[in-house]
C-alpha atoms as a PDB file:
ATOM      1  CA  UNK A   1     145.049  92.327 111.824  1.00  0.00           C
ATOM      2  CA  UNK A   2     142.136  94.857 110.193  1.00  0.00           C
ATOM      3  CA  UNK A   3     138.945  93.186 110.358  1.00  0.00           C
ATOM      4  CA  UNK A   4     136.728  95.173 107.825  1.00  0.00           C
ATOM      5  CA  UNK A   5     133.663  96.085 109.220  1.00  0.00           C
ATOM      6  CA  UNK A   6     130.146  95.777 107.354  1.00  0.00           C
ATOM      7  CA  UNK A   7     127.502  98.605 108.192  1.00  0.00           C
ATOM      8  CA  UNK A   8     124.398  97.000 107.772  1.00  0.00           C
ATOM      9  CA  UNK A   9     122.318 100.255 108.819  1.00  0.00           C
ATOM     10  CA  UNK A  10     121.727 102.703 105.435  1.00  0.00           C
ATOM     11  CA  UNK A  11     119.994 105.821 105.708  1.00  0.00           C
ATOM     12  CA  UNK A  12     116.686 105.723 105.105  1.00  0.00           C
ATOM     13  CA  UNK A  13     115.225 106.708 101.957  1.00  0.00           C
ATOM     14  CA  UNK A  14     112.027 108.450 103.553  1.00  0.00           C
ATOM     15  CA  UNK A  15     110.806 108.639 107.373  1.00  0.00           C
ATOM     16  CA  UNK A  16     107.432 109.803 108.790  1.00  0.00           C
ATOM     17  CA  UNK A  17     107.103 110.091 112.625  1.00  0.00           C
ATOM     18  CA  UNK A  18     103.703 109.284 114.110  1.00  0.00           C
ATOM     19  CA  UNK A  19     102.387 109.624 117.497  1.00  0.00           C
ATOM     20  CA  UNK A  20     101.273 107.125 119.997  1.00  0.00           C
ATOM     21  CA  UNK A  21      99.933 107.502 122.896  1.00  0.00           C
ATOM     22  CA  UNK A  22     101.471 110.855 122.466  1.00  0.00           C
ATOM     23  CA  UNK A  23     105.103 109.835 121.994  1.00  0.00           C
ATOM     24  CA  UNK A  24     106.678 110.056 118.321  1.00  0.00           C
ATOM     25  CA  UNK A  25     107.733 106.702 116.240  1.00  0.00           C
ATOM     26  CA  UNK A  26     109.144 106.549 113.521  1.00  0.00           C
ATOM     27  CA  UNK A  27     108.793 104.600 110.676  1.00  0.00           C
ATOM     28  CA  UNK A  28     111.511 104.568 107.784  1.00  0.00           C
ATOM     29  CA  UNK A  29     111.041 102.812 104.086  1.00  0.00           C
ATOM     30  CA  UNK A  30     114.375 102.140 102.564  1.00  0.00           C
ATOM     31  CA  UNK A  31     115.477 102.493  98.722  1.00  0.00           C
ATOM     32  CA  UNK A  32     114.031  99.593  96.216  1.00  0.00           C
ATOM     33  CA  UNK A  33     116.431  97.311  95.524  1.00  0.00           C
ATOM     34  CA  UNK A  34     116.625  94.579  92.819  1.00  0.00           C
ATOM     35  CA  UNK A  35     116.230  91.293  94.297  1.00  0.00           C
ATOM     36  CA  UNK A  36     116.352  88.836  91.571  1.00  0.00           C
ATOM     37  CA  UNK A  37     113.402  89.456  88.627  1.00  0.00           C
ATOM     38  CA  UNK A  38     112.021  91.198  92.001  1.00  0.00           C
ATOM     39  CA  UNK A  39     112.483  94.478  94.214  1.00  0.00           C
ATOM     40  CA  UNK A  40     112.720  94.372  97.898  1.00  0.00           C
ATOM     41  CA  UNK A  41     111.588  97.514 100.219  1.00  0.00           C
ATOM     42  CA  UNK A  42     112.829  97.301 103.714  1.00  0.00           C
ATOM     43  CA  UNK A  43     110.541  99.039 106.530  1.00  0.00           C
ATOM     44  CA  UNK A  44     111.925  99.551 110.124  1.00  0.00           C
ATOM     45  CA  UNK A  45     109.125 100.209 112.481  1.00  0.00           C
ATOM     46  CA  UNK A  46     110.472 101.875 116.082  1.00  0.00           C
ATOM     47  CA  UNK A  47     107.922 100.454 118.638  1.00  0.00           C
ATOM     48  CA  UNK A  48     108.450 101.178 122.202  1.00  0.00           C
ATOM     49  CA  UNK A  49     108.888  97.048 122.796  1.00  0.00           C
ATOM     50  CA  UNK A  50     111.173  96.471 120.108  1.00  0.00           C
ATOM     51  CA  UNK A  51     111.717  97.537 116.321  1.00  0.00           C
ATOM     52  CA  UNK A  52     110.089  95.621 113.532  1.00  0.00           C
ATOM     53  CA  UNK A  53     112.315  95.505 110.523  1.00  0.00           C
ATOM     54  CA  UNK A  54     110.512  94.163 107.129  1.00  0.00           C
ATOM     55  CA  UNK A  55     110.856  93.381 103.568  1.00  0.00           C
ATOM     56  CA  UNK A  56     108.461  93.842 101.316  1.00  0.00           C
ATOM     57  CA  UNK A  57     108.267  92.371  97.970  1.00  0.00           C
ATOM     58  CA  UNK A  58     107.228  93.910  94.252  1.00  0.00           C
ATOM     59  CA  UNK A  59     107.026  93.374  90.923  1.00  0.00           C
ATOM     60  CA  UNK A  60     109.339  97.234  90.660  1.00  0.00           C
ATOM     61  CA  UNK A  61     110.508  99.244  92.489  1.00  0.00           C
ATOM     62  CA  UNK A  62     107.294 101.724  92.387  1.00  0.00           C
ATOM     63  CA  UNK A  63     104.688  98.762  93.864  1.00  0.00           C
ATOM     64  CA  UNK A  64     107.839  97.381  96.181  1.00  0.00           C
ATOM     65  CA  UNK A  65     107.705 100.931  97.990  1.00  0.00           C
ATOM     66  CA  UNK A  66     103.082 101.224  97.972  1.00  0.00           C
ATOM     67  CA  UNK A  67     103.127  97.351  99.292  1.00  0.00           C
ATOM     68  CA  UNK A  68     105.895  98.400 102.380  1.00  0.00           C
ATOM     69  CA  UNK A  69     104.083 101.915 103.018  1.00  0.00           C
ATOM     70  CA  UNK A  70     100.580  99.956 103.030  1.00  0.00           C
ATOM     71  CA  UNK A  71     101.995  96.821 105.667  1.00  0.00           C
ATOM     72  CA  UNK A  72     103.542  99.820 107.409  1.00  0.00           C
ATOM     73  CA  UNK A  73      99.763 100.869 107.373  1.00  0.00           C
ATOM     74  CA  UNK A  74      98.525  98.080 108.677  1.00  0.00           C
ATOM     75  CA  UNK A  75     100.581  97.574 111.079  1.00  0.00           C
ATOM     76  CA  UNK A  76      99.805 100.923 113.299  1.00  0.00           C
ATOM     77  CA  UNK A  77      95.328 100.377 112.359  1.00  0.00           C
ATOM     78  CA  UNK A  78      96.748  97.474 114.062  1.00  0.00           C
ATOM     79  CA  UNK A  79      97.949  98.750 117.078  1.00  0.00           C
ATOM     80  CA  UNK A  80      95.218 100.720 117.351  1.00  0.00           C
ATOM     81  CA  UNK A  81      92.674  98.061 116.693  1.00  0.00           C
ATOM     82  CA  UNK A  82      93.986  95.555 118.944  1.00  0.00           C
ATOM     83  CA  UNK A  83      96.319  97.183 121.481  1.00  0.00           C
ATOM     84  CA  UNK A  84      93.526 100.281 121.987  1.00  0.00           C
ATOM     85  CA  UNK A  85      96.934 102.481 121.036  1.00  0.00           C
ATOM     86  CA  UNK A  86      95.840 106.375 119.723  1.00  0.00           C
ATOM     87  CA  UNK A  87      97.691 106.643 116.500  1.00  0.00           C
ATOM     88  CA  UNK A  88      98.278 109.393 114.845  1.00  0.00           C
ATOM     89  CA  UNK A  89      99.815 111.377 111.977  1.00  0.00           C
ATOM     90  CA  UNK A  90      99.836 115.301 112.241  1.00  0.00           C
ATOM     91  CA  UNK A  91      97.610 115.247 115.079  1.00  0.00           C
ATOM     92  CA  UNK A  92      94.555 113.362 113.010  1.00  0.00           C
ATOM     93  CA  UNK A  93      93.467 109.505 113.136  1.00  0.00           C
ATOM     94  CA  UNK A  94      94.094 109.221 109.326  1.00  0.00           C
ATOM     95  CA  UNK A  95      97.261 108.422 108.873  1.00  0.00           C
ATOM     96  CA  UNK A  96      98.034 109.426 105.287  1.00  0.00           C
ATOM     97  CA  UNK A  97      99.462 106.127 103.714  1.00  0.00           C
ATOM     98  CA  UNK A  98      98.038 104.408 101.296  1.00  0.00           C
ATOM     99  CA  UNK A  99      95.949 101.170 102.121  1.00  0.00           C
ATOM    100  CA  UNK A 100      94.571  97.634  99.865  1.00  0.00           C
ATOM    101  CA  UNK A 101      91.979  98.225  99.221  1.00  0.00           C
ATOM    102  CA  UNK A 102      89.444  95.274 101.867  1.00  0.00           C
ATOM    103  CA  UNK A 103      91.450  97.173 104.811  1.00  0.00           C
ATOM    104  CA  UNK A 104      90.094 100.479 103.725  1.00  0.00           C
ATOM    105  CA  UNK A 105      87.297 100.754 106.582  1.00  0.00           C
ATOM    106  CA  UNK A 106      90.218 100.959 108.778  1.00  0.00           C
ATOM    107  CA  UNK A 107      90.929 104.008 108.191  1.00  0.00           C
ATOM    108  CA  UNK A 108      88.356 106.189 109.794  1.00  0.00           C
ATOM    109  CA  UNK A 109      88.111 109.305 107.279  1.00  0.00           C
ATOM    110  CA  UNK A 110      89.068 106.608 104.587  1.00  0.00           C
ATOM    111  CA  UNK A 111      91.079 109.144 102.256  1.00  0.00           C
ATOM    112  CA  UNK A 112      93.611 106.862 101.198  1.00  0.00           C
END
C-alpha cells in the first residue's frame, strides 16, 4: 500500500540571518496566502531552544508580509530586552525591519 506523503515544509519566500550572541539565526517569512477575505504570512524563527513558527494575519498580502516582518521584529528587541541577548543584523544593533510604530524606541538608531 502507497501512503502519499504531505510535505508540510515550503521554501521560504525570503530569509535574513541575524546574529546572537555571535551565532547566526535565521528567520524566514513565507509567501501570502489567501486565508478566507484574509492573507496569512507564516514566520519560522530558528532559536537555539526551539523554533517559533507564526502566522500573521492581513488585510493583503502586502500588510500580511510588514505585520510578520514587524512581530519577527519584536520578537529579537525582545530577546535582547529581556534575555540581555546581543542581536544583530550586519554587524549593527538596528536590525533593518520595519517596526509599529509605539515599539519604535526599541530600536536604538530608530531608522525603521
Amino acid at each position: 500500500m502507497r501512503v502519499a506523503v504531505r510535505h508540510e515544509k515550503e521554501a521560504p519566500f525570503i530569509e535574513r540571518i541575524f546574529t546572537v550572541n555571535g551565532s547566526p539565526l535565521a528567520c524566514r517569512f513565507f509567501q501570502p496566502e489567501a486565508d478566507g477575505r484574509d492573507w496569512a504570512c507564516r514566520t519560522e524563527i530558528d532559536w537555539p531552544q526551539a523554533p517559533r513558527k507564526r502566522r500573521i494575519m492581513g488585510v493583503d498580502p502586502v500588510q500580511a508580509l510588514l505585520l510578520a516582518m514587524a512581530m519577527v521584529h519584536c520578537d529579537l528587541l525582545t530577546a535582547r530586552e529581556d534575555l540581555g541577548w546581543d542581536v544583530r543584523w550586519l554587524d549593527d544593533t538596528s536590525l533593518g525591519l520595519p517596526l509599529t510604530p509605539n515599539l519604535r524606541d526599541l530600536d536604538p538608531q530608530g531608522w525603521l
